[in-house]
N, C-alpha and C. Protein backbone atom coordinates (compact mmCIF):
# COMPACT_ATOMS: atom_id res chain seq x y z
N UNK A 1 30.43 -49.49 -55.75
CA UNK A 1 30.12 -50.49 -54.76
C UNK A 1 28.60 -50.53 -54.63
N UNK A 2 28.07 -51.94 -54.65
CA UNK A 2 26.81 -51.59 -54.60
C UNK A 2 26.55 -51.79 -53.25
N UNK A 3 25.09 -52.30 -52.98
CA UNK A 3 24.62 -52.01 -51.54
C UNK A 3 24.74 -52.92 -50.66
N UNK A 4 25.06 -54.31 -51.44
CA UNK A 4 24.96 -55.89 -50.62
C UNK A 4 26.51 -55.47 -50.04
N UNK A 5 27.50 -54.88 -50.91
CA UNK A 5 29.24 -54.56 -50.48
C UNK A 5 29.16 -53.77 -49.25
N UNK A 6 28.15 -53.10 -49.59
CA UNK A 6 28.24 -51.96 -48.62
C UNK A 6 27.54 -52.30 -47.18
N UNK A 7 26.08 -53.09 -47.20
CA UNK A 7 26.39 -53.49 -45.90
C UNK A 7 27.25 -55.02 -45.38
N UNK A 8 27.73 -55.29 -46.45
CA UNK A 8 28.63 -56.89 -45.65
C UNK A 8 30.34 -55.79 -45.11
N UNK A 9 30.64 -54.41 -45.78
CA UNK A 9 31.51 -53.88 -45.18
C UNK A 9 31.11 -53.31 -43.96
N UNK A 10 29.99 -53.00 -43.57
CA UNK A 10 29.71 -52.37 -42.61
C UNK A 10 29.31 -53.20 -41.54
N UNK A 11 28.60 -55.03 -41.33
CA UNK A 11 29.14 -55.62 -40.91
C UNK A 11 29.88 -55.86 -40.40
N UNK A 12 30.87 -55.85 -41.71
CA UNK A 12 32.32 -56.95 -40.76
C UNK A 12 33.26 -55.89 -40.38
N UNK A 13 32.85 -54.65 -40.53
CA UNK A 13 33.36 -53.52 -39.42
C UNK A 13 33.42 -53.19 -38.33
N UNK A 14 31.56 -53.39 -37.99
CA UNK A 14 31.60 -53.66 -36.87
C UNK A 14 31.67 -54.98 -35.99
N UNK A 15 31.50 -56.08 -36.25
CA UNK A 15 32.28 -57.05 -35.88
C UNK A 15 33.96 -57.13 -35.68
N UNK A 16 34.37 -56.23 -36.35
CA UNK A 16 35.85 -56.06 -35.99
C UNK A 16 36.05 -55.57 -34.60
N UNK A 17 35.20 -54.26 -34.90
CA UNK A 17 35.26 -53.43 -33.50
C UNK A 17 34.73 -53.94 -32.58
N UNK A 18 33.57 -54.72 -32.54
CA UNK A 18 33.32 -55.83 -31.05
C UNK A 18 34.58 -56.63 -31.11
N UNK A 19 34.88 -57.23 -31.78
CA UNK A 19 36.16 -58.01 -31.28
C UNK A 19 37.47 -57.20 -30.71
N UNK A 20 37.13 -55.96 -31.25
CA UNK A 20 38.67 -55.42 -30.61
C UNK A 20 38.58 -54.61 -29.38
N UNK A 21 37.19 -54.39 -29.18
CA UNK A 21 36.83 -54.41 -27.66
C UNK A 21 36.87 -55.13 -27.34
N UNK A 22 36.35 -56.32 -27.20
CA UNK A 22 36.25 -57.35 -26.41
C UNK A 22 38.03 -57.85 -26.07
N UNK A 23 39.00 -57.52 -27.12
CA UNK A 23 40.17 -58.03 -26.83
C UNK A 23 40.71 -57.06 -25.90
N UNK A 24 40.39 -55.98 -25.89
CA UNK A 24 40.86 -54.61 -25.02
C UNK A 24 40.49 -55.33 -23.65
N UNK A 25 38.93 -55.59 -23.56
CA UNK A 25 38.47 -55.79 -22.36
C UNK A 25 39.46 -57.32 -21.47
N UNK A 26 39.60 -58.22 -22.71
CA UNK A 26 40.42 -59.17 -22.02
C UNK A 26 41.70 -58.77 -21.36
N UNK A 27 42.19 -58.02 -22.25
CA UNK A 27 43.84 -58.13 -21.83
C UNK A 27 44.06 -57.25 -20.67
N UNK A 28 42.82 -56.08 -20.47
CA UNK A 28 42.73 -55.63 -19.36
C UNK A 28 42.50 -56.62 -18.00
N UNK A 29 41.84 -57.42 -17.98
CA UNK A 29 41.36 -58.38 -17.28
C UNK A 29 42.51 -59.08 -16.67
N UNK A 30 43.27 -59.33 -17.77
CA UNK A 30 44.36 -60.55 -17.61
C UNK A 30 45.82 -59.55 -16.68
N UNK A 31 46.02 -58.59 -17.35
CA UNK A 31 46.86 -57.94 -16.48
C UNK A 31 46.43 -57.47 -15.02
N UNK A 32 44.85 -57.41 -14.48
CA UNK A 32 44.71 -57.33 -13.00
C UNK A 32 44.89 -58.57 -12.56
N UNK A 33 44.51 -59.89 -13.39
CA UNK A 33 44.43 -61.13 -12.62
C UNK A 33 46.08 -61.28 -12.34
N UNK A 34 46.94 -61.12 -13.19
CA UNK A 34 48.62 -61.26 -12.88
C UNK A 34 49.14 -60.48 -12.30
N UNK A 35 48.66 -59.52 -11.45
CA UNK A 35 48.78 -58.53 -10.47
C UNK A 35 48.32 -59.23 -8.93
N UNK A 36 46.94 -59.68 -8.82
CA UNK A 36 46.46 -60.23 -8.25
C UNK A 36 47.71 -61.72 -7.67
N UNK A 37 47.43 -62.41 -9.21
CA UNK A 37 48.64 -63.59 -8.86
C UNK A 37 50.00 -63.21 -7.89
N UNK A 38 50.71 -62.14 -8.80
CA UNK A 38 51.76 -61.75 -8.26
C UNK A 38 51.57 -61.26 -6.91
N UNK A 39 50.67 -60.79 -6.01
CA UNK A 39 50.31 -60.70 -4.73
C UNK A 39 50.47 -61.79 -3.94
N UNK A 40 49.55 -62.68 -4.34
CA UNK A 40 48.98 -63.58 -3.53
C UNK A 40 50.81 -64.68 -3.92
N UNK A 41 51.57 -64.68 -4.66
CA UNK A 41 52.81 -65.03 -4.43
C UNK A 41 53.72 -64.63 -3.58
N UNK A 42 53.39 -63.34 -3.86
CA UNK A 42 54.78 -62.60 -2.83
C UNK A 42 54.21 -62.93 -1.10
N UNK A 43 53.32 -63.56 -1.13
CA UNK A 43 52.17 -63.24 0.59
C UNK A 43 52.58 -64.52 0.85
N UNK A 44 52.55 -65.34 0.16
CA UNK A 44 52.86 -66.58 0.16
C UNK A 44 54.76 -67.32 0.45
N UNK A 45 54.92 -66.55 -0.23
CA UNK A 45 56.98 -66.44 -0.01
C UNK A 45 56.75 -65.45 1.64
N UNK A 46 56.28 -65.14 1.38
CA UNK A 46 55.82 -64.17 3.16
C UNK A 46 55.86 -65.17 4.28
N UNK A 47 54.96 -65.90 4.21
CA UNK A 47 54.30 -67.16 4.75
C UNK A 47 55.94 -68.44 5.11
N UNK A 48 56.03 -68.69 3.50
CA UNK A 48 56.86 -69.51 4.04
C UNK A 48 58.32 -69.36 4.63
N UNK A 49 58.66 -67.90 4.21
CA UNK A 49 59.76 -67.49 4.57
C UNK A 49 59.41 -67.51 6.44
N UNK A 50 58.35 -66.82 7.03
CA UNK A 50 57.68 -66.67 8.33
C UNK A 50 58.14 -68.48 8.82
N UNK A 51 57.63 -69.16 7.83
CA UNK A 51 57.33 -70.81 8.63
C UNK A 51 59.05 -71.01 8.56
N UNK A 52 59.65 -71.06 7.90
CA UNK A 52 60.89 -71.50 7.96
C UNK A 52 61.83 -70.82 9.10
N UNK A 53 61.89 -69.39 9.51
CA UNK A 53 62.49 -68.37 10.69
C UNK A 53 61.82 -69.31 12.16
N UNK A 54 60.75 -70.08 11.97
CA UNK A 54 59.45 -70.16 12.90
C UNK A 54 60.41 -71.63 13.07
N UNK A 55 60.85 -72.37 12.15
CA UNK A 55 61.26 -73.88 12.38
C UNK A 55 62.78 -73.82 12.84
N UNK A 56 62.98 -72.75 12.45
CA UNK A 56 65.12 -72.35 12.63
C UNK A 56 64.86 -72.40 14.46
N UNK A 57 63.83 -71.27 15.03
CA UNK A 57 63.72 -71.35 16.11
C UNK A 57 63.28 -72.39 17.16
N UNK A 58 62.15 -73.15 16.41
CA UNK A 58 62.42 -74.39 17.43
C UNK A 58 63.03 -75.07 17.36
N UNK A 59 63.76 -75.28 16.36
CA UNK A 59 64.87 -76.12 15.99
C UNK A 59 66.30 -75.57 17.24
N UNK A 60 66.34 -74.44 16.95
CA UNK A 60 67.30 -73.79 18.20
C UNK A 60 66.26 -74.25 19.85
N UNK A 61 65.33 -74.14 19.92
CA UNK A 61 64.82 -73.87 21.18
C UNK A 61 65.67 -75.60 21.64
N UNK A 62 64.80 -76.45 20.70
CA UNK A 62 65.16 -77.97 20.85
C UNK A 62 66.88 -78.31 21.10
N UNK A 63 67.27 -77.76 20.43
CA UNK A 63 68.85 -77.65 20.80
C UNK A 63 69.45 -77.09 22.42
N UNK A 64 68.68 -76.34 22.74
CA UNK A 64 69.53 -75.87 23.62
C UNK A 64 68.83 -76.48 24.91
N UNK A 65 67.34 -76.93 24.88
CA UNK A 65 66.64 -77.61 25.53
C UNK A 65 67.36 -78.97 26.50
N UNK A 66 67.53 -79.55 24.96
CA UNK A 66 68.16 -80.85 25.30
C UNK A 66 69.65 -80.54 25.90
N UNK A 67 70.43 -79.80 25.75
CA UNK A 67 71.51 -79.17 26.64
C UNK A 67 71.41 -78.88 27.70
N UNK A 68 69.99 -78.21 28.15
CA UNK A 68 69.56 -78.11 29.47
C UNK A 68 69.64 -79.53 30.17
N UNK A 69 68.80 -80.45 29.27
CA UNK A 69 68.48 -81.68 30.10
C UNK A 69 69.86 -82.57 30.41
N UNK A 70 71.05 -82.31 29.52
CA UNK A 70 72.13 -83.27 29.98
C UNK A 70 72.45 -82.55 31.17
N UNK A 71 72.61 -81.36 31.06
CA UNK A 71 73.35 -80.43 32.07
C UNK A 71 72.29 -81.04 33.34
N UNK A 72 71.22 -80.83 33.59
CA UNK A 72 70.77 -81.09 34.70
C UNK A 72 70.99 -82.56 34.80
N UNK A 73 70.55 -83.57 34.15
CA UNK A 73 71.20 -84.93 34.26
C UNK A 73 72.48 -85.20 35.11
N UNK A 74 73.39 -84.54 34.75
CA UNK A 74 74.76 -84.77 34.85
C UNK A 74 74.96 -84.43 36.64
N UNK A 75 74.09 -82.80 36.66
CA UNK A 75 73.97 -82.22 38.39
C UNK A 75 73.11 -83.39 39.06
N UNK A 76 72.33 -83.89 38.68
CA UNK A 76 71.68 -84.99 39.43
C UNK A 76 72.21 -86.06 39.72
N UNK A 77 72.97 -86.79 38.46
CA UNK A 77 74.14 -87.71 38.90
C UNK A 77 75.23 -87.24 39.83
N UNK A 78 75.73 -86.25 39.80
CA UNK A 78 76.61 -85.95 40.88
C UNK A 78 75.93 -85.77 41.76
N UNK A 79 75.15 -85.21 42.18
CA UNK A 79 74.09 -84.91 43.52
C UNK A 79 73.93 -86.05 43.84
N UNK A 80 73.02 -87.15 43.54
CA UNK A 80 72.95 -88.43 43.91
C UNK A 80 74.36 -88.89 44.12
N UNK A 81 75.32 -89.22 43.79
CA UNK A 81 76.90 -89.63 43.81
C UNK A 81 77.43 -88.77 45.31
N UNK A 82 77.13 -87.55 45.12
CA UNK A 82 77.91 -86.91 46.45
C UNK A 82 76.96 -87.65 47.84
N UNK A 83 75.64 -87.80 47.69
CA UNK A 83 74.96 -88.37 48.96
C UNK A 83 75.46 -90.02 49.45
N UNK A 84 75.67 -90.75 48.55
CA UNK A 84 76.14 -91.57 48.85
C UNK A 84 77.70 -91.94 48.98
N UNK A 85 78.34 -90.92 48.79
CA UNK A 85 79.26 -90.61 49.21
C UNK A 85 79.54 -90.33 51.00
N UNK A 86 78.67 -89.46 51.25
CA UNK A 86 77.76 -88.81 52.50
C UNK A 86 78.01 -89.81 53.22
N UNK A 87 76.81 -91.12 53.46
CA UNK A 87 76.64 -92.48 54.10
C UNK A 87 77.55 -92.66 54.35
């Protein structure tokens, strides 16, 4: 082998090895960012699971609310009804 072989092997040797660091360094990268992702998902299913328990309840509050209001409706109509009854 002469010497031009010898440094275009030694070259593209080390050009290998920057690239296969550099691929080390990515894939390291990429598995914290999909860690990261997977966080900020599960926080998020957190969130909406929270908003949806949060809407069941006013949704109940509103329900039983408006039950209040016939019920008192209904005592007021009779209340008014028994007074003039009264007269």
């Amino acid at each position: 082998m002469n010497t031009a072989e010898q440094i275009l092997v030694v070259i593209l040797a080390s050009a290998l090895a920057v690239f296969l660091v550099l691929a080390i360094v990515a894939a390291v990268q990429l598995i914290r960012l999909l860690k990261v992702l997977h966080e900020v998902a599960l926080k998020a299913q957190d969130f909406v699971d929270s908003a949806e328990r949060t809407a069941d309840l006013v949704k109940s509050a509103v329900g039983q609310l408006s039950l209040m209001r016939f019920v008192q409706n209904v005592v007021s109509m009779v209340h008014k009804h028994s007074k003039k009854s009264d007269k």
